[in-house]
PDB file of N, CA and C in Angstrom:
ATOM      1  N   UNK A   1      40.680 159.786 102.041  1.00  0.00           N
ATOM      2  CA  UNK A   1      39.626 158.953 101.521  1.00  0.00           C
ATOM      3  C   UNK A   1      39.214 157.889 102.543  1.00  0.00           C
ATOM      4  N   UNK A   2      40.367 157.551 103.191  1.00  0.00           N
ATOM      5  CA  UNK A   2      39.875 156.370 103.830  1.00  0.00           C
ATOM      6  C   UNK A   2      39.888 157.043 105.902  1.00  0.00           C
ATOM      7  N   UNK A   3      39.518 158.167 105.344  1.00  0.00           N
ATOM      8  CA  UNK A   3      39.583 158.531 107.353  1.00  0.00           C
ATOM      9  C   UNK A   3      38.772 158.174 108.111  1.00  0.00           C
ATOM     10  N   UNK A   4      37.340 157.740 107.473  1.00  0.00           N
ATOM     11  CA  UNK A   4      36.043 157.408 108.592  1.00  0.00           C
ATOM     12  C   UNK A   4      36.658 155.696 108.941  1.00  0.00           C
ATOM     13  N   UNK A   5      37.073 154.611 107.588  1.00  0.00           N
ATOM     14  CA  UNK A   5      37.613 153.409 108.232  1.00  0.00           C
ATOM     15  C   UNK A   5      38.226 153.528 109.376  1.00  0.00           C
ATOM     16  N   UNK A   6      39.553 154.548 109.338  1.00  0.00           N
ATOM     17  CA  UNK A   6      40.028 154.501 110.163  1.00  0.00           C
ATOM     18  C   UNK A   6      39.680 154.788 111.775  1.00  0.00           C
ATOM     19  N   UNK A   7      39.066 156.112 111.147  1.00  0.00           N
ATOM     20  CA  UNK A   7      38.336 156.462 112.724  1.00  0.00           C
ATOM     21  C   UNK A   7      37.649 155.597 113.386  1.00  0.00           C
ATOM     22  N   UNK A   8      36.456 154.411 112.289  1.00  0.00           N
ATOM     23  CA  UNK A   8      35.818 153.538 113.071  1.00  0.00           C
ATOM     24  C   UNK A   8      36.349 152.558 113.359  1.00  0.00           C
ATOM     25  N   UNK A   9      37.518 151.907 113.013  1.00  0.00           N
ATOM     26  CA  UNK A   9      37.849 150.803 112.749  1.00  0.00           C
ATOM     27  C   UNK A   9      39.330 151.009 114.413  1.00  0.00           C
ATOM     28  N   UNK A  10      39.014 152.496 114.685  1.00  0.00           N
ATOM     29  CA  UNK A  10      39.752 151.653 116.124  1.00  0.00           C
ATOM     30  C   UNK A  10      38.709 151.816 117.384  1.00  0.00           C
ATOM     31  N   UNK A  11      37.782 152.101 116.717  1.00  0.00           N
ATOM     32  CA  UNK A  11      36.392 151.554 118.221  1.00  0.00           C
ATOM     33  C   UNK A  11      36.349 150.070 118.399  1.00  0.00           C
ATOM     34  N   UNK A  12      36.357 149.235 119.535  1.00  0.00           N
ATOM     35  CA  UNK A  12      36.285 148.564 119.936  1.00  0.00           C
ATOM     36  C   UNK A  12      35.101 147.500 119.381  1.00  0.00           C
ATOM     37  N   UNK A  13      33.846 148.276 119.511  1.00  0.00           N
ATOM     38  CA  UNK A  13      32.694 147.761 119.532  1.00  0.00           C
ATOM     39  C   UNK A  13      32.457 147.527 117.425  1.00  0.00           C
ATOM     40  N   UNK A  14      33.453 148.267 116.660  1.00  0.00           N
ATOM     41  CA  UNK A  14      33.693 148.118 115.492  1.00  0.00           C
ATOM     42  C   UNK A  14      34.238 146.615 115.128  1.00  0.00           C
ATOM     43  N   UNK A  15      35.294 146.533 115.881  1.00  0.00           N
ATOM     44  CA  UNK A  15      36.128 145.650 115.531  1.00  0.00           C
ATOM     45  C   UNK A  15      35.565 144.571 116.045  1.00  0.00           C
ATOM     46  N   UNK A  16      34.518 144.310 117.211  1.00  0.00           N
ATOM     47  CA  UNK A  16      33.756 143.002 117.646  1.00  0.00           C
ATOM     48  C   UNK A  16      32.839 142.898 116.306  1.00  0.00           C
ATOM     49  N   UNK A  17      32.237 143.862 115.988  1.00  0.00           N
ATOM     50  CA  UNK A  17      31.095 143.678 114.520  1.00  0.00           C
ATOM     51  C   UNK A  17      31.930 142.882 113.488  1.00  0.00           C
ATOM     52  N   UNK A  18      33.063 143.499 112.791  1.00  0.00           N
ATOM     53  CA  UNK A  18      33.622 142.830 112.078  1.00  0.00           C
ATOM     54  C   UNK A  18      33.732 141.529 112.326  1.00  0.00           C
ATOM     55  N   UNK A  19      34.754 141.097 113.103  1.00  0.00           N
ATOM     56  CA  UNK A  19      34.863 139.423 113.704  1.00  0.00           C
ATOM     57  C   UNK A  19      33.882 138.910 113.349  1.00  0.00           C
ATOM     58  N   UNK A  20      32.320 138.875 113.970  1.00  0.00           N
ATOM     59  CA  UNK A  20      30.922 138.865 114.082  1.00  0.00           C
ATOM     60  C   UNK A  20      30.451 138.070 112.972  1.00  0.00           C
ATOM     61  N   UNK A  21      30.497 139.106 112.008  1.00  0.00           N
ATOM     62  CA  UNK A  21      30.339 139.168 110.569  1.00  0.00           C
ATOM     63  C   UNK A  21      31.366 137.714 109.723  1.00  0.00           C
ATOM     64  N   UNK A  22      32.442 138.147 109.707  1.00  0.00           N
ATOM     65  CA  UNK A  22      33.275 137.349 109.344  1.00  0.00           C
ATOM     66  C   UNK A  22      33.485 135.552 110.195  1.00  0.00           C
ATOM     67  N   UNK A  23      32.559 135.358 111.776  1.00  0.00           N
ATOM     68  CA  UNK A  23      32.503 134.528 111.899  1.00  0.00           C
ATOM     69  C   UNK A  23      30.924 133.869 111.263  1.00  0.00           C
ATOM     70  N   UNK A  24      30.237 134.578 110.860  1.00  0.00           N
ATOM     71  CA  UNK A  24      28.990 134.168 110.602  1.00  0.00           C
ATOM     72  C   UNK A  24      28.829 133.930 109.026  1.00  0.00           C
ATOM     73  N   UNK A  25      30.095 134.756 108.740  1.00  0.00           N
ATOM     74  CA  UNK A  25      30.548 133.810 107.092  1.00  0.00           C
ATOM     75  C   UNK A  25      30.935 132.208 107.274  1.00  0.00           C
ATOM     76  N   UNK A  26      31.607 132.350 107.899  1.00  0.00           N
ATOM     77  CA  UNK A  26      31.860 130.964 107.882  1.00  0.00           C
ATOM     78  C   UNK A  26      31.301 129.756 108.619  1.00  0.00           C
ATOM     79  N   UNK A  27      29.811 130.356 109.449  1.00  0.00           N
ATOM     80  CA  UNK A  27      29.224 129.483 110.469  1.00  0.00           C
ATOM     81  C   UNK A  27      27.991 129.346 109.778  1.00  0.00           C
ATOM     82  N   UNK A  28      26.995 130.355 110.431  1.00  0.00           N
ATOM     83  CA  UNK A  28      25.126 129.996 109.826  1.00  0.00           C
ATOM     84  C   UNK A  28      24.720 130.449 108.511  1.00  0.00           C
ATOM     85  N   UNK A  29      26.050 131.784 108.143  1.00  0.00           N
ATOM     86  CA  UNK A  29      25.398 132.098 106.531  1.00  0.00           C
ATOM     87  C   UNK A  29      25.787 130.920 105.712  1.00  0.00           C
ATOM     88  N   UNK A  30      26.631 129.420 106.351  1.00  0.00           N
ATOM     89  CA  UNK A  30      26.879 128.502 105.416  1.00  0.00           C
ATOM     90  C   UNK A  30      25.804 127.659 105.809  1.00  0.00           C
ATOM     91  N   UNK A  31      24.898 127.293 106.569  1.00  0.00           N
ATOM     92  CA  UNK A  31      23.860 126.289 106.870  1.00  0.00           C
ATOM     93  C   UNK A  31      22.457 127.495 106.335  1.00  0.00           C
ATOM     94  N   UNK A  32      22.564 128.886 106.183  1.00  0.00           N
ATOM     95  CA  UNK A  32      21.551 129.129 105.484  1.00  0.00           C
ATOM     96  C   UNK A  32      21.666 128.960 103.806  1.00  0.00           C
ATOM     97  N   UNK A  33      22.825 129.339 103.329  1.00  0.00           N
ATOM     98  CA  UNK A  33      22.781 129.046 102.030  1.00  0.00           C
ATOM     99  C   UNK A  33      22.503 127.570 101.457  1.00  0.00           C
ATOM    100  N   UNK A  34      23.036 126.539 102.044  1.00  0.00           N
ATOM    101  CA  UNK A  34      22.386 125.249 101.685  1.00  0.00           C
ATOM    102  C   UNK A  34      20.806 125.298 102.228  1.00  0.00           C
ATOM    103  N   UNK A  35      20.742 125.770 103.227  1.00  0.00           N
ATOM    104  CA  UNK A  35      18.725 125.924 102.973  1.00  0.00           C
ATOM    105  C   UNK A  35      18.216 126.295 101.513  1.00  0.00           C
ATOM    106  N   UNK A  36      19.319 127.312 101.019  1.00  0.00           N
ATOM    107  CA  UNK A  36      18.499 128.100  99.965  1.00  0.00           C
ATOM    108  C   UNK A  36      18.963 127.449  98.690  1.00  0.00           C
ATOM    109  N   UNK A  37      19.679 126.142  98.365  1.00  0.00           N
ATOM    110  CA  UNK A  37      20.182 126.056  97.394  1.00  0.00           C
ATOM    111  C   UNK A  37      19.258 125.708  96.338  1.00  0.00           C
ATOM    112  N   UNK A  38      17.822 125.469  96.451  1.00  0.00           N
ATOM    113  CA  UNK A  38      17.104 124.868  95.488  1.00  0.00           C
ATOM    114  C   UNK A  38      16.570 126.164  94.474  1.00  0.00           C
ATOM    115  N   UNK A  39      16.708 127.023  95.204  1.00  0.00           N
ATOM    116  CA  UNK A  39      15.730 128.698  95.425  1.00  0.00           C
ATOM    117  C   UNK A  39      16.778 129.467  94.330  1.00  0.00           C
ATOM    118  N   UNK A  40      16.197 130.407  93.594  1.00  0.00           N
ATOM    119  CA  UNK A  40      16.738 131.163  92.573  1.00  0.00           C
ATOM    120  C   UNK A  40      16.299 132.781  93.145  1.00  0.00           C
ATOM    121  N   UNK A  41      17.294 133.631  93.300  1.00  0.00           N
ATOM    122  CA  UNK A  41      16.711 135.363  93.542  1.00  0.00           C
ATOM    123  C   UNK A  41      15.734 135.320  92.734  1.00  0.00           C
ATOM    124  N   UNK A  42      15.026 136.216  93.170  1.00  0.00           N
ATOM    125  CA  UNK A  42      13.954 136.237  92.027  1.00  0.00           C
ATOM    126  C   UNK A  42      13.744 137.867  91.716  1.00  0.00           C
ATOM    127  N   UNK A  43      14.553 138.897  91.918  1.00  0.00           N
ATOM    128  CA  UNK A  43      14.424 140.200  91.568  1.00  0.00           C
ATOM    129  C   UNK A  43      16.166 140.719  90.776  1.00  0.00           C
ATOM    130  N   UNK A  44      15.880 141.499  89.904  1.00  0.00           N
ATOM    131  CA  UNK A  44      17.547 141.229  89.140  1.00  0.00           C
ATOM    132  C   UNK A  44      18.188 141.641  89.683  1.00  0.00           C
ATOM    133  N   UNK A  45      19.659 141.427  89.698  1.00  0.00           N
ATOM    134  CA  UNK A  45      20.677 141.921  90.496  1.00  0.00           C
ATOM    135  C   UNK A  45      22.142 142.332  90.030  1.00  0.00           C
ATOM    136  N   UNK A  46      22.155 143.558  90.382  1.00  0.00           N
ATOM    137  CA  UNK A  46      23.493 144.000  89.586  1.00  0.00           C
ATOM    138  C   UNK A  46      24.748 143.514  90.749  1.00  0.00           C
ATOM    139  N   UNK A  47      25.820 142.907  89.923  1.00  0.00           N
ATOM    140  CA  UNK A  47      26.639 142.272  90.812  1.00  0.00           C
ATOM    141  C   UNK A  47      27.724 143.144  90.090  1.00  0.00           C
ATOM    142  N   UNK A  48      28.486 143.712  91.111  1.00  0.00           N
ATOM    143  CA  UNK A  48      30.090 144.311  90.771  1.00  0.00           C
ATOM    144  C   UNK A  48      30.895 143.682  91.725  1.00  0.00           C
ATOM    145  N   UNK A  49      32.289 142.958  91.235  1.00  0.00           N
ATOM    146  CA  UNK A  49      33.313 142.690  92.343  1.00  0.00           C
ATOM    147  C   UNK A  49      34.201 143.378  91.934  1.00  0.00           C
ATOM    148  N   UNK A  50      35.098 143.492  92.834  1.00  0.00           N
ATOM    149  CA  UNK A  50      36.720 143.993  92.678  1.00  0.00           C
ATOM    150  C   UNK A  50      37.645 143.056  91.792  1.00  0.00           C
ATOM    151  N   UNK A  51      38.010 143.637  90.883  1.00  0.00           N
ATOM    152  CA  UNK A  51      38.947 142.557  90.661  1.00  0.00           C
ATOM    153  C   UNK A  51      39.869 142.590  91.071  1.00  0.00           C
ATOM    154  N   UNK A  52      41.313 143.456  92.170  1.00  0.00           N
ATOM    155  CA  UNK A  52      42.142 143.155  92.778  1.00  0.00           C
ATOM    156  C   UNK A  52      42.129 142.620  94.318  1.00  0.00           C
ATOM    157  N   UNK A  53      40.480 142.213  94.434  1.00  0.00           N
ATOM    158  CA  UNK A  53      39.823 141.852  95.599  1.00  0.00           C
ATOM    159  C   UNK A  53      39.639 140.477  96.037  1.00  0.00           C
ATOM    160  N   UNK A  54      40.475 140.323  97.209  1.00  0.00           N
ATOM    161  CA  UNK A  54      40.517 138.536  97.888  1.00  0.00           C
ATOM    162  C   UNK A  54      39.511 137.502  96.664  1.00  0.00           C
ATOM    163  N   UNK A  55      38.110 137.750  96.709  1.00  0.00           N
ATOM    164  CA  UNK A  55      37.135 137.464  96.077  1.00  0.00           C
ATOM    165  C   UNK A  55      37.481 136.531  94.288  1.00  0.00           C
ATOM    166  N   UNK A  56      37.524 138.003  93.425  1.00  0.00           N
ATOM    167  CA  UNK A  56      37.790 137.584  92.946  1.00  0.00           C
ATOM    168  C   UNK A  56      39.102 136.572  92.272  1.00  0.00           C
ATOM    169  N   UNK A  57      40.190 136.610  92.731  1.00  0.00           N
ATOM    170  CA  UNK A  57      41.297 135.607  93.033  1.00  0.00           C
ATOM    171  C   UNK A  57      40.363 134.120  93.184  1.00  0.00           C
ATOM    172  N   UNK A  58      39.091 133.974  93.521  1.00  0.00           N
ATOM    173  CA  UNK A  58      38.993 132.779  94.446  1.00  0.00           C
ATOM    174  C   UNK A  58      37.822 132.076  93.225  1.00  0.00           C
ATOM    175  N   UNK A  59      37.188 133.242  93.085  1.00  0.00           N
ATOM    176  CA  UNK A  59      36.083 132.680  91.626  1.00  0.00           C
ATOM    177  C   UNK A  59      35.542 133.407  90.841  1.00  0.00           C
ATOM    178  N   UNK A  60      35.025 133.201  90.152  1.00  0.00           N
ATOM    179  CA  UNK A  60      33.976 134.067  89.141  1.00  0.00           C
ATOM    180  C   UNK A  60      32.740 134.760  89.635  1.00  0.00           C
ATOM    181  N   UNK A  61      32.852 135.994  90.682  1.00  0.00           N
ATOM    182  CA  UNK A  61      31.857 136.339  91.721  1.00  0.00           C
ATOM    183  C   UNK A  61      30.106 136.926  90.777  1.00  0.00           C
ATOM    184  N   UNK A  62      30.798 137.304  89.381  1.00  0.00           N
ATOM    185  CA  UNK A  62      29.500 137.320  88.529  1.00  0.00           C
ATOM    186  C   UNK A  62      28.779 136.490  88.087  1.00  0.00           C
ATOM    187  N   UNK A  63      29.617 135.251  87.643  1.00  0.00           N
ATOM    188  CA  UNK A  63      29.168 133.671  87.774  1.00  0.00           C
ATOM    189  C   UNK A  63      28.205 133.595  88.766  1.00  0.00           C
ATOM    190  N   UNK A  64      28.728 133.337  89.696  1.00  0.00           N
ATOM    191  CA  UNK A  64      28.455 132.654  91.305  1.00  0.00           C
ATOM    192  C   UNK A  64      26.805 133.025  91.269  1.00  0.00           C
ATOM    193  N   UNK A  65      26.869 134.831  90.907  1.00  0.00           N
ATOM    194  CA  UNK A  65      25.542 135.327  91.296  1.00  0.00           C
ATOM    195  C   UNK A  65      24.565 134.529  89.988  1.00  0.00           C
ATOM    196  N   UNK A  66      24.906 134.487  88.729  1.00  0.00           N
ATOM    197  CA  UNK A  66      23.736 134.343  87.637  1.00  0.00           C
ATOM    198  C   UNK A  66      23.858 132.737  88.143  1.00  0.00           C
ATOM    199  N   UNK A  67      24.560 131.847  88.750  1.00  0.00           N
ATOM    200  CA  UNK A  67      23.716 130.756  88.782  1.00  0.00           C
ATOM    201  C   UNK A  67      22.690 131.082  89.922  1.00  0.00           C
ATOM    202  N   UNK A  68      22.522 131.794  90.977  1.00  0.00           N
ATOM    203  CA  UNK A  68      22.045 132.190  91.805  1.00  0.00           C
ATOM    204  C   UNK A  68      20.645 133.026  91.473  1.00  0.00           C
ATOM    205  N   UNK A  69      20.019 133.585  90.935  1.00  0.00           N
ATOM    206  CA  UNK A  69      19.105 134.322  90.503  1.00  0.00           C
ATOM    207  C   UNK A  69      18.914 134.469  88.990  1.00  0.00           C
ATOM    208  N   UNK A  70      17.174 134.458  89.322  1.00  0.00           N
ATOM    209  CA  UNK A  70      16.774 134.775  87.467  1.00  0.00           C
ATOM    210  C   UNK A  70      17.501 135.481  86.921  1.00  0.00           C
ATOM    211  N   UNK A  71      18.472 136.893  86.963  1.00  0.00           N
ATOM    212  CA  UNK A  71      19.043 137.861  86.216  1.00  0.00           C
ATOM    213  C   UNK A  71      19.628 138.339  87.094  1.00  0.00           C
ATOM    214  N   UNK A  72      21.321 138.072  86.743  1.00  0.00           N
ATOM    215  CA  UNK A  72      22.187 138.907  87.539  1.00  0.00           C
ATOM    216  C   UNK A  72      22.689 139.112  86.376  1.00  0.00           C
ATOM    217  N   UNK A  73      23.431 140.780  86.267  1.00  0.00           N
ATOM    218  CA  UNK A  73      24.363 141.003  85.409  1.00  0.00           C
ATOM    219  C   UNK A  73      25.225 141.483  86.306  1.00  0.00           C
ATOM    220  N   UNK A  74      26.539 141.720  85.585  1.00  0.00           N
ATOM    221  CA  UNK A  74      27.787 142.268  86.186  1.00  0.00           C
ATOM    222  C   UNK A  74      29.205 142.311  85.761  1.00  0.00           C
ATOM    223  N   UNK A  75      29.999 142.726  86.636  1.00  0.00           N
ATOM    224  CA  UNK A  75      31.352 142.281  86.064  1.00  0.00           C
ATOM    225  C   UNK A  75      32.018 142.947  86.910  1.00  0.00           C
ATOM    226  N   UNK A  76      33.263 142.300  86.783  1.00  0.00           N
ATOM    227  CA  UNK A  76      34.592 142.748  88.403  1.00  0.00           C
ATOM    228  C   UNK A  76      35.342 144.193  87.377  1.00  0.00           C
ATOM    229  N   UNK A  77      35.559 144.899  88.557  1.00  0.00           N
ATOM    230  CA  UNK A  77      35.912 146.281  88.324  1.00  0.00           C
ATOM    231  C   UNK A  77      37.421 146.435  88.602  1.00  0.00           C
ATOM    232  N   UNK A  78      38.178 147.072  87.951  1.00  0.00           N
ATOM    233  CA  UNK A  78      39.752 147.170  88.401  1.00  0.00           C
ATOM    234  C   UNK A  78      40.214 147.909  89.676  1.00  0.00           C
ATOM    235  N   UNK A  79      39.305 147.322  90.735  1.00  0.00           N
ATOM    236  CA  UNK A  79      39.595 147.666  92.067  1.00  0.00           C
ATOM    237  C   UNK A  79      40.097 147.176  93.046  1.00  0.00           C
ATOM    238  N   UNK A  80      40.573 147.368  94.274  1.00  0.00           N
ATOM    239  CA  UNK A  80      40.936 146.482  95.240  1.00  0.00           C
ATOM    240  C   UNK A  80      39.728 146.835  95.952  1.00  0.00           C
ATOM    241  N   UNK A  81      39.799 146.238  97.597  1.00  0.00           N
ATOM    242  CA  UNK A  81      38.816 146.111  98.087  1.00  0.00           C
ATOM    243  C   UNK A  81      37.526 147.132  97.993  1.00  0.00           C
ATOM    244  N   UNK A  82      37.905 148.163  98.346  1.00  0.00           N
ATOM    245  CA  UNK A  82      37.206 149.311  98.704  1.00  0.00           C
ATOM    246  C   UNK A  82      36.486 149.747  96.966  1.00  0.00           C
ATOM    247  N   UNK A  83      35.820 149.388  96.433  1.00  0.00           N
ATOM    248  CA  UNK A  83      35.405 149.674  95.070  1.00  0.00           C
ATOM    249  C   UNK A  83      34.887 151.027  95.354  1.00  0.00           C
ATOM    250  N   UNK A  84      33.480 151.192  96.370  1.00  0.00           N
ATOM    251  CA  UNK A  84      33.104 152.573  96.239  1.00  0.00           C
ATOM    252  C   UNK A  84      33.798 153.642  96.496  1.00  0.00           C
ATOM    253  N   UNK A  85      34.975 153.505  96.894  1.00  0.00           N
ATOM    254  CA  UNK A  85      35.927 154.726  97.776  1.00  0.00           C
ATOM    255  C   UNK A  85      36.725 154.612  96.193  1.00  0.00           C
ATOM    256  N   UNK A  86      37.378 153.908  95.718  1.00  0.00           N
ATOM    257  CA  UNK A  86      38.507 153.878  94.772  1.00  0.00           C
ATOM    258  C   UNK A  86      37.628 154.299  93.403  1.00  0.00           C
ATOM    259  N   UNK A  87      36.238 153.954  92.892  1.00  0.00           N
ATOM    260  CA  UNK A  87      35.943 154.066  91.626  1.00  0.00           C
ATOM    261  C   UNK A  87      34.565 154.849  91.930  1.00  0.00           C
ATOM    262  N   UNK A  88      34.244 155.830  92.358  1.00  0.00           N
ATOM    263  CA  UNK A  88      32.966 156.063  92.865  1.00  0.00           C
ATOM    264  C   UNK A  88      32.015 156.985  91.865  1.00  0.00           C
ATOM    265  N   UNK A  89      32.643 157.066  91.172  1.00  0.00           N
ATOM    266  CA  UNK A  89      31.784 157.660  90.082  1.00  0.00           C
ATOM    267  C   UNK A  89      31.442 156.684  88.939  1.00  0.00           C
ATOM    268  N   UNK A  90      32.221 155.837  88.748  1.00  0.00           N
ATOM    269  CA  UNK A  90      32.499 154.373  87.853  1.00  0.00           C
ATOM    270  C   UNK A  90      30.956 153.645  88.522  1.00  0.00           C
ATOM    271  N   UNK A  91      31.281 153.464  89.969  1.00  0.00           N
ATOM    272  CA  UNK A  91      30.296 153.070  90.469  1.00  0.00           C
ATOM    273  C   UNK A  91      28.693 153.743  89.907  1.00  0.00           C
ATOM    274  N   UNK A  92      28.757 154.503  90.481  1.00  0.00           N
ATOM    275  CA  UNK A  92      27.521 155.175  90.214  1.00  0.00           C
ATOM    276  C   UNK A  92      27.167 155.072  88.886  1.00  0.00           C
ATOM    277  N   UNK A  93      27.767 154.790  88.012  1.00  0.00           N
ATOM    278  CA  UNK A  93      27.367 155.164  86.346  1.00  0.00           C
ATOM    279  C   UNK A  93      26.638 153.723  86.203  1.00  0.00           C
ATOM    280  N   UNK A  94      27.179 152.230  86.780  1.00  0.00           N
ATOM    281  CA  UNK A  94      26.885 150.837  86.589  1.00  0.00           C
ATOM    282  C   UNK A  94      25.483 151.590  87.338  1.00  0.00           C
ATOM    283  N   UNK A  95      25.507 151.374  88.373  1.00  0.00           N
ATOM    284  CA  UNK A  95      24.500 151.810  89.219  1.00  0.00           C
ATOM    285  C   UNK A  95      23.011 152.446  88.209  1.00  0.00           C
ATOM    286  N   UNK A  96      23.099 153.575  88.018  1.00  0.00           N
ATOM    287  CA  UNK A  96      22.552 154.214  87.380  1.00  0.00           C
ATOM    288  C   UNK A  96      21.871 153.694  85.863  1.00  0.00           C
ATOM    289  N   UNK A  97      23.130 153.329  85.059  1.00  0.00           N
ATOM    290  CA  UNK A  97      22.206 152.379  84.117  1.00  0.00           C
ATOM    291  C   UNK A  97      21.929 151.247  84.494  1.00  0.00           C
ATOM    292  N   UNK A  98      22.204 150.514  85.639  1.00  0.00           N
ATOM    293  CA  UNK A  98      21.680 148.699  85.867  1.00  0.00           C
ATOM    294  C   UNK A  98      19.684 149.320  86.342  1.00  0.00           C
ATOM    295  N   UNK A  99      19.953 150.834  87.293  1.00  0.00           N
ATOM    296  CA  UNK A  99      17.889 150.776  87.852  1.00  0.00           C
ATOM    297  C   UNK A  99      17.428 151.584  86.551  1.00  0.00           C
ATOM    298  N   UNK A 100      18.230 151.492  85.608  1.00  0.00           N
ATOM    299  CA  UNK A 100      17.320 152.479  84.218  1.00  0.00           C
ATOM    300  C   UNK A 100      17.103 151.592  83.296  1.00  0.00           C
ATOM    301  N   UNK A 101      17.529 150.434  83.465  1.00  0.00           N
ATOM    302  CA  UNK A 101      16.571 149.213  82.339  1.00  0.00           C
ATOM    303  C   UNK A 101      15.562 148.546  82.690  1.00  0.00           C
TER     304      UNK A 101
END
């Protein structure tokens, strides 16, 4: 299940992206989100977290989103990180009824 992580995840140029990413969490995506704090999404948004996932441990990631946008629905899934690899048909079903309303 998990062989392409692996395969990509010992390229070099993989593992600089990650870092990347994870430093830009904690650098400009935090001086853009206070740009945006006045601002509400304005298209609905289906939010799924993991619930055995860093994340949720830390907050209410379905929360987080409905103060964030006109209409988020959602809810944390009994997953660890990898939700689409571990529940992927689970997935697809949220999926499927969240673009059919």
């Amino acid at each position: 299940m998990f062989d392409e992580y692996l395969r990509t995840f010992r390229q070099p140029d993989t593992i600089h992206a990650i870092c990347e990413d994870y430093r830009a969490a904690a650098s400009i995506d935090l001086v853009h989100d206070n740009a945006d704090l006045n601002k509400k999404i304005q298209c609905p948004l289906l939010v799924l977290s993991s619930e055995k996932g860093p994340f949720h441990r830390m907050y209410n990631v379905p929360q987080t989103w409905q103060e964030r946008a006109i209409r988020a629905q959602g809810k944390a899934m009994p997953t660890g990180h990898f939700l689409p690899e571990q529940m992927p048909q689970e997935l697809m079903q949220e999926i499927i009824t969240f673009m059919s309303a």
